[in-house]
Protein backbone atom coordinates (compact mmCIF):
# COMPACT_ATOMS: atom_id res chain seq x y z
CA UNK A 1 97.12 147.02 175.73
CA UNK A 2 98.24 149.96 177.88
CA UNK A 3 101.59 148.06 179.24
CA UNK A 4 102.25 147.32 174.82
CA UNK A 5 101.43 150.94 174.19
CA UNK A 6 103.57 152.30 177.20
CA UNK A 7 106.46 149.66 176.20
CA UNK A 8 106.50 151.03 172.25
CA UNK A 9 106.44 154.72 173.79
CA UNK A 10 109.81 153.92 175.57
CA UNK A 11 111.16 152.32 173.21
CA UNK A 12 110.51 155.27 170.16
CA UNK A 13 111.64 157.37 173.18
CA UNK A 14 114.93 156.01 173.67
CA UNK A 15 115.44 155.38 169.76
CA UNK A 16 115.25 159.26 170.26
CA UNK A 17 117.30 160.06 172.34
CA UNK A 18 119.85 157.80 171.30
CA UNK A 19 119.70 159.29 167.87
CA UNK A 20 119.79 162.62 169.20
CA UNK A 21 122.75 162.08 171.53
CA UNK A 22 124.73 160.49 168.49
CA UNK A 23 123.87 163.89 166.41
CA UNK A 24 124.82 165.88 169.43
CA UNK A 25 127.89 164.17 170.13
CA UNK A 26 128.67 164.56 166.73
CA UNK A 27 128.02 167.91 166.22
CA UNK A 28 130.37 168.37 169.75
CA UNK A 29 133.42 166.82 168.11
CA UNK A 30 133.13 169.05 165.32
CA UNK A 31 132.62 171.99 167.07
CA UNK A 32 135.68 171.45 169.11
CA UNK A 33 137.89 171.06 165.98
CA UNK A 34 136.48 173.40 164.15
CA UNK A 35 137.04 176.01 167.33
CA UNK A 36 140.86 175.06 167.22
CA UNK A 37 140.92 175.71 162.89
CA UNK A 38 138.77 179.20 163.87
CA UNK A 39 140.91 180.77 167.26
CA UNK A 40 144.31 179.35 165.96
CA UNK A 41 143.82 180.88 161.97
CA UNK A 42 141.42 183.74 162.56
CA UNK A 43 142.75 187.05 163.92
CA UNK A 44 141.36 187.84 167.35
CA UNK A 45 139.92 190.87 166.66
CA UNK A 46 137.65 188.99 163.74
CA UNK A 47 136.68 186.16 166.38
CA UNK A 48 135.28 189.32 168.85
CA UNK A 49 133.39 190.57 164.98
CA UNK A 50 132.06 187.02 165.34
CA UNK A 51 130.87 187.58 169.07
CA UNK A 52 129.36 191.08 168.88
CA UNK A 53 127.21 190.43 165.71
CA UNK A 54 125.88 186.88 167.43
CA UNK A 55 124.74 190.05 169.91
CA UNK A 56 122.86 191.66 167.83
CA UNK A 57 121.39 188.77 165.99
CA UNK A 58 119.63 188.23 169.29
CA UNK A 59 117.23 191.05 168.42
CA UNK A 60 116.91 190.07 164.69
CA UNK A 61 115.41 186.46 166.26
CA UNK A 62 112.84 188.81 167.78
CA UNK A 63 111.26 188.78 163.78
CA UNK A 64 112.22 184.96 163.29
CA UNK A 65 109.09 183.72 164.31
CA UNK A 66 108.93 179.67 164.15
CA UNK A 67 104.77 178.84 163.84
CA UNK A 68 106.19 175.40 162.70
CA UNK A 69 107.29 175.17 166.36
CA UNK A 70 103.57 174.12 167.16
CA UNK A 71 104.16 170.85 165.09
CA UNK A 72 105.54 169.74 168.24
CA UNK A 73 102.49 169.72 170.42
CA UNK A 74 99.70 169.07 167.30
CA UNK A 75 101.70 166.74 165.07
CA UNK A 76 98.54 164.24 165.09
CA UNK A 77 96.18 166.96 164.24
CA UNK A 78 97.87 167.96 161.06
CA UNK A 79 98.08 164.64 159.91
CA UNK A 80 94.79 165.05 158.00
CA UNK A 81 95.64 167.66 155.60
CA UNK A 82 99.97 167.35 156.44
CA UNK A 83 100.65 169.00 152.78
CA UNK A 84 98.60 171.96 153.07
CA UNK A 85 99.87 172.60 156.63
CA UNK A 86 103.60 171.93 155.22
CA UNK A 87 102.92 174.48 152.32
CA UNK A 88 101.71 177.03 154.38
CA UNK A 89 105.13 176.86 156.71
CA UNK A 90 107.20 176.83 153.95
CA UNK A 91 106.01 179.91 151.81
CA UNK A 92 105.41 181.58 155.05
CA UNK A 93 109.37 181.04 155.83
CA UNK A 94 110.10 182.01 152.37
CA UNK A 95 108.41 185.78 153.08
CA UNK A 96 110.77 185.86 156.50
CA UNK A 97 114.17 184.59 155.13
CA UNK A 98 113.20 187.45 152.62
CA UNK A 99 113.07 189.71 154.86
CA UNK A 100 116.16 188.72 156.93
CA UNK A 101 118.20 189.48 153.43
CA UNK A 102 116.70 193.12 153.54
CA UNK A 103 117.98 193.27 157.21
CA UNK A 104 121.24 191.36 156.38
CA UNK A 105 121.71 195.04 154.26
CA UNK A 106 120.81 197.33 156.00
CA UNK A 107 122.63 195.72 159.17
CA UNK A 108 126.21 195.09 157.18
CA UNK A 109 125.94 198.89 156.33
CA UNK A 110 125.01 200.23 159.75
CA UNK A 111 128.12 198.49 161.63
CA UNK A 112 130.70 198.24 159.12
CA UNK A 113 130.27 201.65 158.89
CA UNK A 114 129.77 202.13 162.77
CA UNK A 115 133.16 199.89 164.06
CA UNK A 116 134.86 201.15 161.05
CA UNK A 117 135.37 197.58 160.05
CA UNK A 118 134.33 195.47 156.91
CA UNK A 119 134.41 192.20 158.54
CA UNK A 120 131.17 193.00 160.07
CA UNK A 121 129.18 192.52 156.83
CA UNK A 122 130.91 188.92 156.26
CA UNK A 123 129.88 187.76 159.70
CA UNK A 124 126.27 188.71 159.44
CA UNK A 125 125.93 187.64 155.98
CA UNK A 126 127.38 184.30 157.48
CA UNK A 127 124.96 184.06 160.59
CA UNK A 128 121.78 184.96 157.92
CA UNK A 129 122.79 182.34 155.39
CA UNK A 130 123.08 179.95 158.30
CA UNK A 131 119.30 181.57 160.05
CA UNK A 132 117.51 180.97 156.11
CA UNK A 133 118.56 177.17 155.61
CA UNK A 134 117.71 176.38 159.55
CA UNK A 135 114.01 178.16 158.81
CA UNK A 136 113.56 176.76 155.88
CA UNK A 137 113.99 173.36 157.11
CA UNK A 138 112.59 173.56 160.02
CA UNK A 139 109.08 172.44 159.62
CA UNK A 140 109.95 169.04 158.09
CA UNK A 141 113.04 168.64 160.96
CA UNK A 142 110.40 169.43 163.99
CA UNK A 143 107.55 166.80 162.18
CA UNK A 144 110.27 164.06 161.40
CA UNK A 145 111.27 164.12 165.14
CA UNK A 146 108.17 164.22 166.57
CA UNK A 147 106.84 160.72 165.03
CA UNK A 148 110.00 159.29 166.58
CA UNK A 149 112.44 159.58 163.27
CA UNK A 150 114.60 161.24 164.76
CA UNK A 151 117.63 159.26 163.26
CA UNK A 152 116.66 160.72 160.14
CA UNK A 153 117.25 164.06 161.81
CA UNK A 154 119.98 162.98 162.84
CA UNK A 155 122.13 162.02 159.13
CA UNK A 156 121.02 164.98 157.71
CA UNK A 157 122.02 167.23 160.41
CA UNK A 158 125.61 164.80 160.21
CA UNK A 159 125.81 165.19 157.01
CA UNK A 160 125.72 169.29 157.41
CA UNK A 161 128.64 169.56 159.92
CA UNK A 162 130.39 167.30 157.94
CA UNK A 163 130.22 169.71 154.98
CA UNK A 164 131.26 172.40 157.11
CA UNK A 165 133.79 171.06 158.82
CA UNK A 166 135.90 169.92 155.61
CA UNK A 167 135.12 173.29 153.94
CA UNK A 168 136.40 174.68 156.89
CA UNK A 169 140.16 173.67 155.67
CA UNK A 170 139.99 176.13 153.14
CA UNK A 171 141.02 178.93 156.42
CA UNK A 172 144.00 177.66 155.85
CA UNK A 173 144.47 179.20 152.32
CA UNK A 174 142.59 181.91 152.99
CA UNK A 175 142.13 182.67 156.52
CA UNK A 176 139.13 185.43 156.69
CA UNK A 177 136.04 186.04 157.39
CA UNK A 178 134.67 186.26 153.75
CA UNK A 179 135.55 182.44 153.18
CA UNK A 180 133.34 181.85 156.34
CA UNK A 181 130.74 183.77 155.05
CA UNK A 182 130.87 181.70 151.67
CA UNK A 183 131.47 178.36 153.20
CA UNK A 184 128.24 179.07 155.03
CA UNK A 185 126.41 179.95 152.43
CA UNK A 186 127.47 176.52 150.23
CA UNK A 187 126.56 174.69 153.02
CA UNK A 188 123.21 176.59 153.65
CA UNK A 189 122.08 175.27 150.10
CA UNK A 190 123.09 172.42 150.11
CA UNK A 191 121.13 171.91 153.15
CA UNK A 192 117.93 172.89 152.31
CA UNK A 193 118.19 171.07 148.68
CA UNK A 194 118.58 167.84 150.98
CA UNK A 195 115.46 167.97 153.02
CA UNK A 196 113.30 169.65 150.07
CA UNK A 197 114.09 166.38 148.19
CA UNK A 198 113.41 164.06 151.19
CA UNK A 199 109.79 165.87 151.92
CA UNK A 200 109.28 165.21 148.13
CA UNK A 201 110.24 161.51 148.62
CA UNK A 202 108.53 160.88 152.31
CA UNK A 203 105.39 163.30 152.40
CA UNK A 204 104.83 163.66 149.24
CA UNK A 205 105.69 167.32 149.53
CA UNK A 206 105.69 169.79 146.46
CA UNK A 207 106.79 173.34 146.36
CA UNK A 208 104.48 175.67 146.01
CA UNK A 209 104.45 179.70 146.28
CA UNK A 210 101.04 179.30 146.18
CA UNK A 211 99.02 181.92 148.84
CA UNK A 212 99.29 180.21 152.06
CA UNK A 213 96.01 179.69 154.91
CA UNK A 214 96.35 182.89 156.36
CA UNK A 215 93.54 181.85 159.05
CA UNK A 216 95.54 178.95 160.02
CA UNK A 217 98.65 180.75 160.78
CA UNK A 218 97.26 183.76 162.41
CA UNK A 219 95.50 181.64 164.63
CA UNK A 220 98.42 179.30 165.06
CA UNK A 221 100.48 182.68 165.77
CA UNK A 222 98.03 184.09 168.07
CA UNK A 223 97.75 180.86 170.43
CA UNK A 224 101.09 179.54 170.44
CA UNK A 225 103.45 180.45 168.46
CA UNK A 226 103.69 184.41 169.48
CA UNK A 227 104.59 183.35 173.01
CA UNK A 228 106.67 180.36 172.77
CA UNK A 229 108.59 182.86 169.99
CA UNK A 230 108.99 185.95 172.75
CA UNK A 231 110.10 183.82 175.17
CA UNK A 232 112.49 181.84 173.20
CA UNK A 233 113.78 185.65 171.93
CA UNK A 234 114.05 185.95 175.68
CA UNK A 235 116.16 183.09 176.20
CA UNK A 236 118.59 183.72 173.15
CA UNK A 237 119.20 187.39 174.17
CA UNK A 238 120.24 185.89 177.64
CA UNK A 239 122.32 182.90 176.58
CA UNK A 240 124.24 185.51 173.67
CA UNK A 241 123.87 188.63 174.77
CA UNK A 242 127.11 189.11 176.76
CA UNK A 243 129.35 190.35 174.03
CA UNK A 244 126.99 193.30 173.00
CA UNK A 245 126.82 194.73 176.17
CA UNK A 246 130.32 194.35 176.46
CA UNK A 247 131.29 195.42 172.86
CA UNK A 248 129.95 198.90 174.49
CA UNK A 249 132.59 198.98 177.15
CA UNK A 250 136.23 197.20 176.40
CA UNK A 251 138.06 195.99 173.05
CA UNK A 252 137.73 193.79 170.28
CA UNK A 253 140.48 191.72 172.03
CA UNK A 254 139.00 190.96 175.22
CA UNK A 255 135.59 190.33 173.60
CA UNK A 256 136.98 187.23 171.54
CA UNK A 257 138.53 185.77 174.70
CA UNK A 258 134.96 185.54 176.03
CA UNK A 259 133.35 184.70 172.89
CA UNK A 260 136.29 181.80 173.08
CA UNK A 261 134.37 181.06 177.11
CA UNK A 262 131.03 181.91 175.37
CA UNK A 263 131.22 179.05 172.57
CA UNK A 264 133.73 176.43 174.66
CA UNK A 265 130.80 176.64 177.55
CA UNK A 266 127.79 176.07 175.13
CA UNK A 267 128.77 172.86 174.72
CA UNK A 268 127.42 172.45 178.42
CA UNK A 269 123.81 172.82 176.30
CA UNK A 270 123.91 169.79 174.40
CA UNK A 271 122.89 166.97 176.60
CA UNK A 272 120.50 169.21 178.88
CA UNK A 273 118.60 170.51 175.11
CA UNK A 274 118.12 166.88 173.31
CA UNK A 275 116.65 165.54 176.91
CA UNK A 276 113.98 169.08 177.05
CA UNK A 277 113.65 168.91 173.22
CA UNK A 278 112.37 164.96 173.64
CA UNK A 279 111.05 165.71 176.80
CA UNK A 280 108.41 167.85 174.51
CA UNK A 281 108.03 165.45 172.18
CA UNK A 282 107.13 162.23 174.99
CA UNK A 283 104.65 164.39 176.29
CA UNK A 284 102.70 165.15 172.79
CA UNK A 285 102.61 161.32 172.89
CA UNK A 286 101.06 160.28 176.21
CA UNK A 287 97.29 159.86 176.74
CA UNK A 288 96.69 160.60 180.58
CA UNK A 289 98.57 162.69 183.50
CA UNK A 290 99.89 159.07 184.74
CA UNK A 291 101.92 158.61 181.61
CA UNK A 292 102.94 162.21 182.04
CA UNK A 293 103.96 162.55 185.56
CA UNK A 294 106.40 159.06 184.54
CA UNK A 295 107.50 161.05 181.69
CA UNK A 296 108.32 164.51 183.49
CA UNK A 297 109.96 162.56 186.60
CA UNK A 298 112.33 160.15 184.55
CA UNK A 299 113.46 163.21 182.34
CA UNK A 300 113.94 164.79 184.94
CA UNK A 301 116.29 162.99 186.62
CA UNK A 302 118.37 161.96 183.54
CA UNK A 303 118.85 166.05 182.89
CA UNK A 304 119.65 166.51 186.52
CA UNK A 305 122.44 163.53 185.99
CA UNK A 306 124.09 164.92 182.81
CA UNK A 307 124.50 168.27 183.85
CA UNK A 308 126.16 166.91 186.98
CA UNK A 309 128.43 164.92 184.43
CA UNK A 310 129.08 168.01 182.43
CA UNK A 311 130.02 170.12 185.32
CA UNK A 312 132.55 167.86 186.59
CA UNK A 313 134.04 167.36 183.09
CA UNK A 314 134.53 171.11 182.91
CA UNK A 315 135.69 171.87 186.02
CA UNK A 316 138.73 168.96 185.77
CA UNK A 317 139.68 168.97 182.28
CA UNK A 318 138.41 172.55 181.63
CA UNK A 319 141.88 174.21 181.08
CA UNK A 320 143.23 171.33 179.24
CA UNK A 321 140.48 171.90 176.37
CA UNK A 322 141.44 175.90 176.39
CA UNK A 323 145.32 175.41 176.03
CA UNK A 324 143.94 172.85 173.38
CA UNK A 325 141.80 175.25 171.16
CA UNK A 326 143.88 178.00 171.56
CA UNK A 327 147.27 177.02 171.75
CA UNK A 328 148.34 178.99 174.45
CA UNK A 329 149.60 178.22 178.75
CA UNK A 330 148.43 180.68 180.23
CA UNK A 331 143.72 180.80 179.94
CA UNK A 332 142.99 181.85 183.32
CA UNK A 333 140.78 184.72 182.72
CA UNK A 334 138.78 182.54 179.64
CA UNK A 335 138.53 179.72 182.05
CA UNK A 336 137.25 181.68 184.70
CA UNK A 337 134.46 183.25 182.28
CA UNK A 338 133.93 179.63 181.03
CA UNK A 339 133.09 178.35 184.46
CA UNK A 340 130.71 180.75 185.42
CA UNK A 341 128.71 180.38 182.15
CA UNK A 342 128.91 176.60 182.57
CA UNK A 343 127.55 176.71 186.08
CA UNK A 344 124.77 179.02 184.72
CA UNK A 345 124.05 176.68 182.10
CA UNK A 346 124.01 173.42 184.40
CA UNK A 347 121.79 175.26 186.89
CA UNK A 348 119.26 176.00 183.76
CA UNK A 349 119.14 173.69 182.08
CA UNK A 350 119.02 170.45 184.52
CA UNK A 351 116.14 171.84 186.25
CA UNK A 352 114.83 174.57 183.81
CA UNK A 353 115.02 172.73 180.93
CA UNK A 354 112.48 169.91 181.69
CA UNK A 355 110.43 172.53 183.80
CA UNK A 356 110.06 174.96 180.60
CA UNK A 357 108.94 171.51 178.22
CA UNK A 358 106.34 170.64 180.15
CA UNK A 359 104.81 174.13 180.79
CA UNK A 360 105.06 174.64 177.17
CA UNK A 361 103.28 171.48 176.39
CA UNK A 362 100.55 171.06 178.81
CA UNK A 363 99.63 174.92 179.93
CA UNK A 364 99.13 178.10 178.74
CA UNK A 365 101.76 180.24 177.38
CA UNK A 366 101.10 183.53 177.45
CA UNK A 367 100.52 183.24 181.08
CA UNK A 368 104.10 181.80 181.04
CA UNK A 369 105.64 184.56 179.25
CA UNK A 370 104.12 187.54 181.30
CA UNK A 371 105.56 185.19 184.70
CA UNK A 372 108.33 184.14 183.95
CA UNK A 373 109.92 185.30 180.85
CA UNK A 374 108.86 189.29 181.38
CA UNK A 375 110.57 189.35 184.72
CA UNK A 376 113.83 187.98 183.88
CA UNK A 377 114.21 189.70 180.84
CA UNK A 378 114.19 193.11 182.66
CA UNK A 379 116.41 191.63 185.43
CA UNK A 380 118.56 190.51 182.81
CA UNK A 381 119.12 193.58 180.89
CA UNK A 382 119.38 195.40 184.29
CA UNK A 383 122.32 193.45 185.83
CA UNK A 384 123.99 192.64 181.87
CA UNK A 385 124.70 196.13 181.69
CA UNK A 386 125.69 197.49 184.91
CA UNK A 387 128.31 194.66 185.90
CA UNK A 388 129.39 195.27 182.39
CA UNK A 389 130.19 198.34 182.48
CA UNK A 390 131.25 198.31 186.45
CA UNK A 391 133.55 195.36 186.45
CA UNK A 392 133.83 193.84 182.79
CA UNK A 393 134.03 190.40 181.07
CA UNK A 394 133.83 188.91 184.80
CA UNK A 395 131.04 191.00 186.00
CA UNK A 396 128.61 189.93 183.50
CA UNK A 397 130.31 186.00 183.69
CA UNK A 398 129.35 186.25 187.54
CA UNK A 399 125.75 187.71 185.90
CA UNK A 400 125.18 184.24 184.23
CA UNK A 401 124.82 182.29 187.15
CA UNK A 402 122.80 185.13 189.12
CA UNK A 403 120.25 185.39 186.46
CA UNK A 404 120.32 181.33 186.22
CA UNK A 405 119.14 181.08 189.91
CA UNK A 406 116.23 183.79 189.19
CA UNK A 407 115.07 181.92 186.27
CA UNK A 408 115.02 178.99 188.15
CA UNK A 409 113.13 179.68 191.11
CA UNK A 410 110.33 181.76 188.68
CA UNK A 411 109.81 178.42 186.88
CA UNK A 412 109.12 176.64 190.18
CA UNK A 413 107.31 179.45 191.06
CA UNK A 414 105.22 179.46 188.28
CA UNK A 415 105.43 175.32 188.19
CA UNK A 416 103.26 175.62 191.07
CA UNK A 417 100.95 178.32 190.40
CA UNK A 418 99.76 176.45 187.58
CA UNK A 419 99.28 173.22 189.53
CA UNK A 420 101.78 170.97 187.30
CA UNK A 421 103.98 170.64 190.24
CA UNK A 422 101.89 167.72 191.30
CA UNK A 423 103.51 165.58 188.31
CA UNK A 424 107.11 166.16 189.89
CA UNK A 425 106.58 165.43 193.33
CA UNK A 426 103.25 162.65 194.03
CA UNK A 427 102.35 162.13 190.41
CA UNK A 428 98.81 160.37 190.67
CA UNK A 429 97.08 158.89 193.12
């Protein structure tokens, strides 16, 4: 029975991650040709607009608080009453998308008015309509994927970039920041009409502004999802904060030839996140610390081999995809940023990654936050703003990776504090 159990877990697991990589891969191809339609038709100055407001919608994620993300770990519990727990997500994520219009306002006012530039209320109404649909949808995307379906994850999130991608084309009529804004904001509802209609169809899932259980999402707050949020707040401000610390320091200019490195280099994320992300989700299935320690080890070791493979792709044909999405020889200072970030990312996320899953899933995380995520937050800000202001877009590129090696040795650090260190090196005896 065990060996039949343990041979359907690898299989759902692989179905997984097969499904995920296809999405990913996906998602990558678009990204890339949407990046060429974006640098090549949008001004540079309005790509760095892009860049610094990403910045500062690092600290409005400090109010997007995901309870839903707690699916993940206590899918099988909710099973029993799955509507009411789905109802009291989704009019909970109704109150906060409401609330990130109000900021949306007040925001678009504060820095068009500060830069002295109207783009900056197109890009943030862009970002928000983009923030609403993902919360919005993000209980029934999370549930779906952790009883194995993730394929139908997968078409929906296909059939998204698709969307965007094709309205995309319309740059080329009217190149500017309001048609991104607008695009986005089709796209967004579209979206979220989509996976409203297939909770309807597959959980039987009715909207309802009905007053949610207030009990069951304080506690659910208090517990889990307070610290998994402030350390995933943690983790966003590091991975996007670059461009507002240096928006306080050089030009517009400069700004969107790292935010070129910035987005070219995230691509570096995709393998490393869909192995963590079902990482997470293999360990909400297993039954005993054997079929973890199996789990932890093989993930692992696949993360550790991508972001070997991802390295080396950047560092030979690195260049060749800048001259490509930019049109232009000479990308030696955007390739140089790009490395570093890259390296940072590698360093992170094969190791970190599949470290940060497990702790998540089998310990507890408040501990986690206050050692590990406290720390390198202050070291972060610390060393973001001096090298910065001391030495520019390099400084804080060279930042990436120093911060990367922190994190990584306060995760083993803390890896072994908690005694889960065992499941990486002897498993059980």
């Amino acid at each position: 029975m065990e060996s039949k159990n343990g041979n359907y877990m690898r299989q759902k697991i692989i179905s997984n991650l097969f499904s995920s990589g296809v999405e990913k891969l996906f998602i990558v191809g678009i990204q890339f040709l949407s990046s060429i339609i974006l640098i090549r038709l949008l001004p540079r100055d309005d790509y760095g607009v892009i860049g610094i407001v990403v910045g500062y919608f690092v600290f409005i994620n400090l109010i997007n608080i995901s309870l839903e993300n707690i699916i993940l770990r206590d899918h099988k519990k909710f099973d029993e009453n799955l509507s009411d727990v789905m109802s009291s997500f989704f009019v909970f994520n109704i109150y906060k998308s409401l609330l990130f219009i109000v900021i949306a306002f007040i925001l678009s006012f504060v820095l068009s008015s500060y830069y002295d530039n109207s783009n900056f209320i197109y890009a943030i109404w862009s970002l928000t309509f983009i923030m609403i649909a993902s919360s919005i949808t993000a209980p029934f995307t999370i549930y779906f994927a952790s009883k194995f379906n993730q394929k139908l994850v997968t078409k929906i999130s296909i059939i998204r970039s698709l969307m965007a991608f094709i309205l995309l084309f319309g740059l080329f009529i009217s190149p500017t920041l309001y048609y991104i804004a607008l695009k986005d904001f089709i796209v967004s509802i579209v979206f979220i009409s989509i996976w409203i209609y297939l909770a309807y169809k597959k959980l039987d899932f009715k909207i309802s502004f009905k007053k949610p259980d207030f009990n069951f999402l304080l506690k659910t707050f208090l517990t889990y999802s307070l610290w998994t949020h402030l350390s995933g707040s943690i983790s966003n401000f590091i991975y996007k904060s670059d461009t507002l610390f240096l928006s306080f320091f050089i030009g517009f200019a400069v700004i969107g030839d790292y935010n070129i490195s910035l987005n070219s280099a995230n691509i570096a994320n995709i393998l490393p996140m869909i192995i963590g992300y079902q990482n997470s989700i293999a360990l909400s299935n297993c039954n005993n610390e054997e079929e973890q320690s199996k789990v932890v080890k093989s993930f692992l070791v696949l993360s550790v081999l991508t972001s070997f493979i991802t390295l080396f792709f950047y560092y030979f044909l690195g260049e060749l995809y800048l001259k490509l999405i930019t049109g232009q020889e000479n990308n030696e200072s955007i390739y140089f940023y790009m490395m570093c970030i890259v390296l940072s990312l590698t360093l992170i996320k094969s190791i970190g990654n599949n470290i940060d899953s497990t702790i998540r899933m089998l310990s507890n995380n408040q501990k986690y936050f206050f050692s590990v995520f406290v720390p390198i937050f202050i070291f972060t800000i610390i060393i973001y703003f001096y090298s910065s202001y001391f030495y520019g877009a390099k400084g804080i590129a060279i930042s990436n990776v120093i911060v990367a090696v922190l994190w990584i040795i306060l995760l083993i650090l803390h890896l072994y504090k908690i005694r889960l260190l065992k499941l990486y090196i002897k498993g059980v005896k």
